[in-house]
N, C-alpha and C. Protein backbone atom coordinates (compact mmCIF):
# COMPACT_ATOMS: atom_id res chain seq x y z
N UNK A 1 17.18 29.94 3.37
CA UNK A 1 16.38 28.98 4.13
C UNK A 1 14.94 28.94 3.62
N UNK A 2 14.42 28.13 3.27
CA UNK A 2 12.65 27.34 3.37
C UNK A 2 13.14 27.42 1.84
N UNK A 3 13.99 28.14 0.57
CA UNK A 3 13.92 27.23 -0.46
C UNK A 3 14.38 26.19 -1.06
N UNK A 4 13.60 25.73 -1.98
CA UNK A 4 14.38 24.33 -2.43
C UNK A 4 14.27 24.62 -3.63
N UNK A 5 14.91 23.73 -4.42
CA UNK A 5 15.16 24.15 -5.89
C UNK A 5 13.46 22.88 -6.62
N UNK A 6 13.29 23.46 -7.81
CA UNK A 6 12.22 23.23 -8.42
C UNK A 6 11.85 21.56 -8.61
N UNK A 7 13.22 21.24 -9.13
CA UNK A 7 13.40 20.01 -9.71
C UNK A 7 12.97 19.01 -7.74
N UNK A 8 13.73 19.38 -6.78
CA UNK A 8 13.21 18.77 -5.10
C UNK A 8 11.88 18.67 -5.44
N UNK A 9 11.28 19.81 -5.63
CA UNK A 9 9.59 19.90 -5.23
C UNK A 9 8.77 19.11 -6.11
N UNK A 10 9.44 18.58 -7.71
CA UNK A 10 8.86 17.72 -8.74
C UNK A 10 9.10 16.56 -8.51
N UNK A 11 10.28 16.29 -7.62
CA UNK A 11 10.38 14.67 -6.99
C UNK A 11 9.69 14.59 -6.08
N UNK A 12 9.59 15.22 -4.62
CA UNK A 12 8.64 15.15 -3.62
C UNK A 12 7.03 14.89 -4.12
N UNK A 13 6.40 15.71 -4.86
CA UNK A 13 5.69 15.82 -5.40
C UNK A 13 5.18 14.46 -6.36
N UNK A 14 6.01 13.91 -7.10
CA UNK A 14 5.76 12.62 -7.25
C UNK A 14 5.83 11.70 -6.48
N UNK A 15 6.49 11.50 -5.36
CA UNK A 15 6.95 10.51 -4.44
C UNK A 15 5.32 10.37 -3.80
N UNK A 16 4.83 11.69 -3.38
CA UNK A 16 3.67 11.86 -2.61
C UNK A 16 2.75 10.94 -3.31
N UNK A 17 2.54 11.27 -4.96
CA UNK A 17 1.37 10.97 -5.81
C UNK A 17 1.22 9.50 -5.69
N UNK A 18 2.39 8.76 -5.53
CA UNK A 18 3.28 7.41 -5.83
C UNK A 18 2.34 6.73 -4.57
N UNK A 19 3.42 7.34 -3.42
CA UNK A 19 2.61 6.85 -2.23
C UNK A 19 1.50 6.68 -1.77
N UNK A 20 0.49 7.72 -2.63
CA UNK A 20 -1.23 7.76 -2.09
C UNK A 20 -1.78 6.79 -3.22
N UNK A 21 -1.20 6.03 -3.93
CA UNK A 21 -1.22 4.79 -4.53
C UNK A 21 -1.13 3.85 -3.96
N UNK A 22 -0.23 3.90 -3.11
CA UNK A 22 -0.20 2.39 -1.80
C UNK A 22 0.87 1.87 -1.98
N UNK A 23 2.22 2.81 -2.66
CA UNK A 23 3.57 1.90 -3.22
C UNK A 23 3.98 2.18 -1.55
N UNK A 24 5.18 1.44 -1.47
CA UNK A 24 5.82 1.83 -0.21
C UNK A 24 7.25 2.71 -0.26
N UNK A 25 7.73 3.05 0.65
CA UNK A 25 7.91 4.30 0.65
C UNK A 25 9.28 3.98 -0.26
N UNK A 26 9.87 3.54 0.63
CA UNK A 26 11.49 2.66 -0.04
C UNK A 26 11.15 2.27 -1.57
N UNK A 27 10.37 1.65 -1.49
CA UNK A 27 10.08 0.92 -3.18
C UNK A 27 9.98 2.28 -4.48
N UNK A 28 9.03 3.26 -3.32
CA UNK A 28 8.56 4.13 -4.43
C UNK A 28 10.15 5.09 -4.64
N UNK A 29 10.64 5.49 -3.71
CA UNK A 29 12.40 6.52 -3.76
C UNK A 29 13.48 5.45 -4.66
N UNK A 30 13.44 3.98 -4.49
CA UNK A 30 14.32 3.13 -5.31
C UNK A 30 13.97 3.80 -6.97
N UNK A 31 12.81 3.24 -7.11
CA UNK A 31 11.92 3.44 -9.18
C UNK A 31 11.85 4.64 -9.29
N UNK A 32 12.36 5.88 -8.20
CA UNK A 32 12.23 7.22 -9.04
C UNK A 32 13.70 7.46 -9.32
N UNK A 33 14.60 6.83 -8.07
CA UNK A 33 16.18 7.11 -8.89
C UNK A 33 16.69 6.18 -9.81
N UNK A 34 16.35 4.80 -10.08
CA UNK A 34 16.67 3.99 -10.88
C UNK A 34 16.13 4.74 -12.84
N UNK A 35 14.59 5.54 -12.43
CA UNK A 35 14.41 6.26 -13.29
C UNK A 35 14.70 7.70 -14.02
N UNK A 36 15.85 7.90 -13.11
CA UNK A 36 16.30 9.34 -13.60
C UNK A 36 14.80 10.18 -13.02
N UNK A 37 14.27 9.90 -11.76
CA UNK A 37 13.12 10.72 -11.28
C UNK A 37 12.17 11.41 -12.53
N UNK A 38 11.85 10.15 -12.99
CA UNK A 38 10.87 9.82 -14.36
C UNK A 38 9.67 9.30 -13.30
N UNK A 39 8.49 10.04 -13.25
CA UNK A 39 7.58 9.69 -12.45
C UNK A 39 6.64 8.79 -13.10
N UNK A 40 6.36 8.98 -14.73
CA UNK A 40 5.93 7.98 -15.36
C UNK A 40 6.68 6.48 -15.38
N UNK A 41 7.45 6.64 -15.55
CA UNK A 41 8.18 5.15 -15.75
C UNK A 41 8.58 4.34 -14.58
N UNK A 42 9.10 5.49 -13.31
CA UNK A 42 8.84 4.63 -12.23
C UNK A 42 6.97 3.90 -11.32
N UNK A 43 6.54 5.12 -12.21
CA UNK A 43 4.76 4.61 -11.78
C UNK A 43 4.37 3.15 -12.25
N UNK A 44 5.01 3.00 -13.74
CA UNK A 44 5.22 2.12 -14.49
C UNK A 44 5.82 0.85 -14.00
N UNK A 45 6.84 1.13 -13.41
CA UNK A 45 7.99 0.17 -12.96
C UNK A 45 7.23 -0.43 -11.57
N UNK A 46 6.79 -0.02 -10.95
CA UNK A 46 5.78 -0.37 -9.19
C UNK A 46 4.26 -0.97 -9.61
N UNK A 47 3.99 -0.48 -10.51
CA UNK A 47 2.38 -0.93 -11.09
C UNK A 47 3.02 -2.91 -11.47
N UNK A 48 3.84 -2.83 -12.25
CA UNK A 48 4.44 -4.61 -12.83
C UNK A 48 5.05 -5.31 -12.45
N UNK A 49 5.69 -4.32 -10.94
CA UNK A 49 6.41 -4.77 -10.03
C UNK A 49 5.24 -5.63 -8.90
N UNK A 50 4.55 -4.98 -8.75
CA UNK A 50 2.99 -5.33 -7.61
C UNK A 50 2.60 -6.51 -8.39
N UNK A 51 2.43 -6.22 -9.86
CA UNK A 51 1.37 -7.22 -10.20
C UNK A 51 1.82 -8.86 -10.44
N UNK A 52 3.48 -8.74 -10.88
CA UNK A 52 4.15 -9.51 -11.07
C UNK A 52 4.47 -10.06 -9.60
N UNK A 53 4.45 -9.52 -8.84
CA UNK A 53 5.03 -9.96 -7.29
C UNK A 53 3.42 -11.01 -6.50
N UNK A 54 2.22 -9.94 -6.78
CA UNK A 54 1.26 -11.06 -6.73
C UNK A 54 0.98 -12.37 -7.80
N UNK A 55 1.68 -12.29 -8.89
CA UNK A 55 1.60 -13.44 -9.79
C UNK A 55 2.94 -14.36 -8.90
N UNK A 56 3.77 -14.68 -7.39
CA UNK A 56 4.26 -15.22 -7.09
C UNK A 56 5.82 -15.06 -7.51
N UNK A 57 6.16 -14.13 -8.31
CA UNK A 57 7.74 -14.23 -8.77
C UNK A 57 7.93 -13.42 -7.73
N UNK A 58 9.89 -13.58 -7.30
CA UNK A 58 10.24 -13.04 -6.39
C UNK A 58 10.80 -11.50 -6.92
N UNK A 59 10.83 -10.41 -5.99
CA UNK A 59 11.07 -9.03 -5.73
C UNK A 59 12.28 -8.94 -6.85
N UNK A 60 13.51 -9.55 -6.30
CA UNK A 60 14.74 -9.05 -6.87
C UNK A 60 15.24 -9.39 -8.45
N UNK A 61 14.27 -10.78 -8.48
CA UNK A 61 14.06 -11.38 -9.74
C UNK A 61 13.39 -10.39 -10.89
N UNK A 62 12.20 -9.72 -10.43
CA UNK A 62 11.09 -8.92 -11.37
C UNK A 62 12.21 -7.74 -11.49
N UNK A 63 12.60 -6.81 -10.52
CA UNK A 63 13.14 -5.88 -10.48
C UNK A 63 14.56 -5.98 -11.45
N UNK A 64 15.18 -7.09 -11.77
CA UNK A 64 16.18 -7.35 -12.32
C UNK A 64 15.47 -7.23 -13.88
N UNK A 65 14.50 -8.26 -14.04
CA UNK A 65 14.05 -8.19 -15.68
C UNK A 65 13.18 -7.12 -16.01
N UNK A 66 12.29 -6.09 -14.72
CA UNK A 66 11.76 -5.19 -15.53
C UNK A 66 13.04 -3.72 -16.13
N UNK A 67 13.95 -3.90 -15.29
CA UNK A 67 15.33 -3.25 -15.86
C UNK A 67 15.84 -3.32 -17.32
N UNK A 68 15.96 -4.69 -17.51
CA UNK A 68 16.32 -5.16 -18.58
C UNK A 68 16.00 -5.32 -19.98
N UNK A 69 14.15 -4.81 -19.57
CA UNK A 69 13.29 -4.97 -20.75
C UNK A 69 12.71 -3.55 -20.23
N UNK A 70 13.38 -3.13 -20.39
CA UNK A 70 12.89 -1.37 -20.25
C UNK A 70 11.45 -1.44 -19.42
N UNK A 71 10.73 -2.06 -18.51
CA UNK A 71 9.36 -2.05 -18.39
C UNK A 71 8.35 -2.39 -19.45
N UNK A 72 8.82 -3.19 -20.51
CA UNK A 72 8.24 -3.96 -20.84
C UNK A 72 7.19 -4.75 -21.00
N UNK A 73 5.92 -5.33 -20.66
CA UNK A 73 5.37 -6.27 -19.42
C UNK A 73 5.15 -7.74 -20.20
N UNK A 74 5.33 -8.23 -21.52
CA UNK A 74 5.26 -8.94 -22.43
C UNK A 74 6.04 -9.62 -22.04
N UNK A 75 7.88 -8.74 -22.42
CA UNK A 75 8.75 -9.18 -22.15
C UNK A 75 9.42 -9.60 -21.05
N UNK A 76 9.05 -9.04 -20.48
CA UNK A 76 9.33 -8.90 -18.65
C UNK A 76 8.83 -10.50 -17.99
N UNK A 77 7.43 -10.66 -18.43
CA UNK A 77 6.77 -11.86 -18.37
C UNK A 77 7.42 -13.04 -19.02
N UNK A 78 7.64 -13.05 -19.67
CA UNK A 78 8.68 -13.51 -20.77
C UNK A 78 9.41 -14.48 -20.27
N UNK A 79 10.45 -13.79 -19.70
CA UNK A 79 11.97 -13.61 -19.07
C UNK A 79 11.68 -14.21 -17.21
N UNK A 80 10.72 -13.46 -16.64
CA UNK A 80 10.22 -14.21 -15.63
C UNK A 80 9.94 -16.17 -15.47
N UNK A 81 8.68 -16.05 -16.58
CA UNK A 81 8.49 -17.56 -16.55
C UNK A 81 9.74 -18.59 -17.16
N UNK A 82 11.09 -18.18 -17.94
CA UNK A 82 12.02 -18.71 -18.10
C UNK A 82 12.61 -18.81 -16.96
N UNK A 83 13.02 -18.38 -16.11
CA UNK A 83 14.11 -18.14 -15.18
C UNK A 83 13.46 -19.58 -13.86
């Protein structure tokens, strides 16, 4: 009881960092398992996700092409203004 294994405390631990960023909570737990709990790349993935979502494209749309173009943001943009 009270331990957790290392790898828990390196996800929590990012989730926290994520959140005192202003991601939301759901958004931020989706981009850390979609990332293999890659705290860079899901930081990555919520930063182009925000910015792209205030440039007016919709949620499921961005989230589909920043997948697709590895996080990208060229490409991602790209693929957005086509669609």
């Amino acid at each position: 009881p009270g331990w957790l294994p290392p790898q828990f405390l390196s996800y929590l631990g990012a989730c926290d960092r994520l959140l005192k960023q202003g991601y939301e909570e759901g958004q931020v737990e989706e981009a850390m398992e979609m990332f293999q709990y890659s705290e860079k790349k899901a930081a990555e993935f919520l930063r182009l996700l925000a910015q792209f979502n205030d440039m007016g494209f919709q949620q499921n749309e961005i989230k589909e092409v920043l997948l697709l173009c590895g996080n990208q943001r060229e490409r991602a943009l790209e693929e957005l203004v086509m669609k």
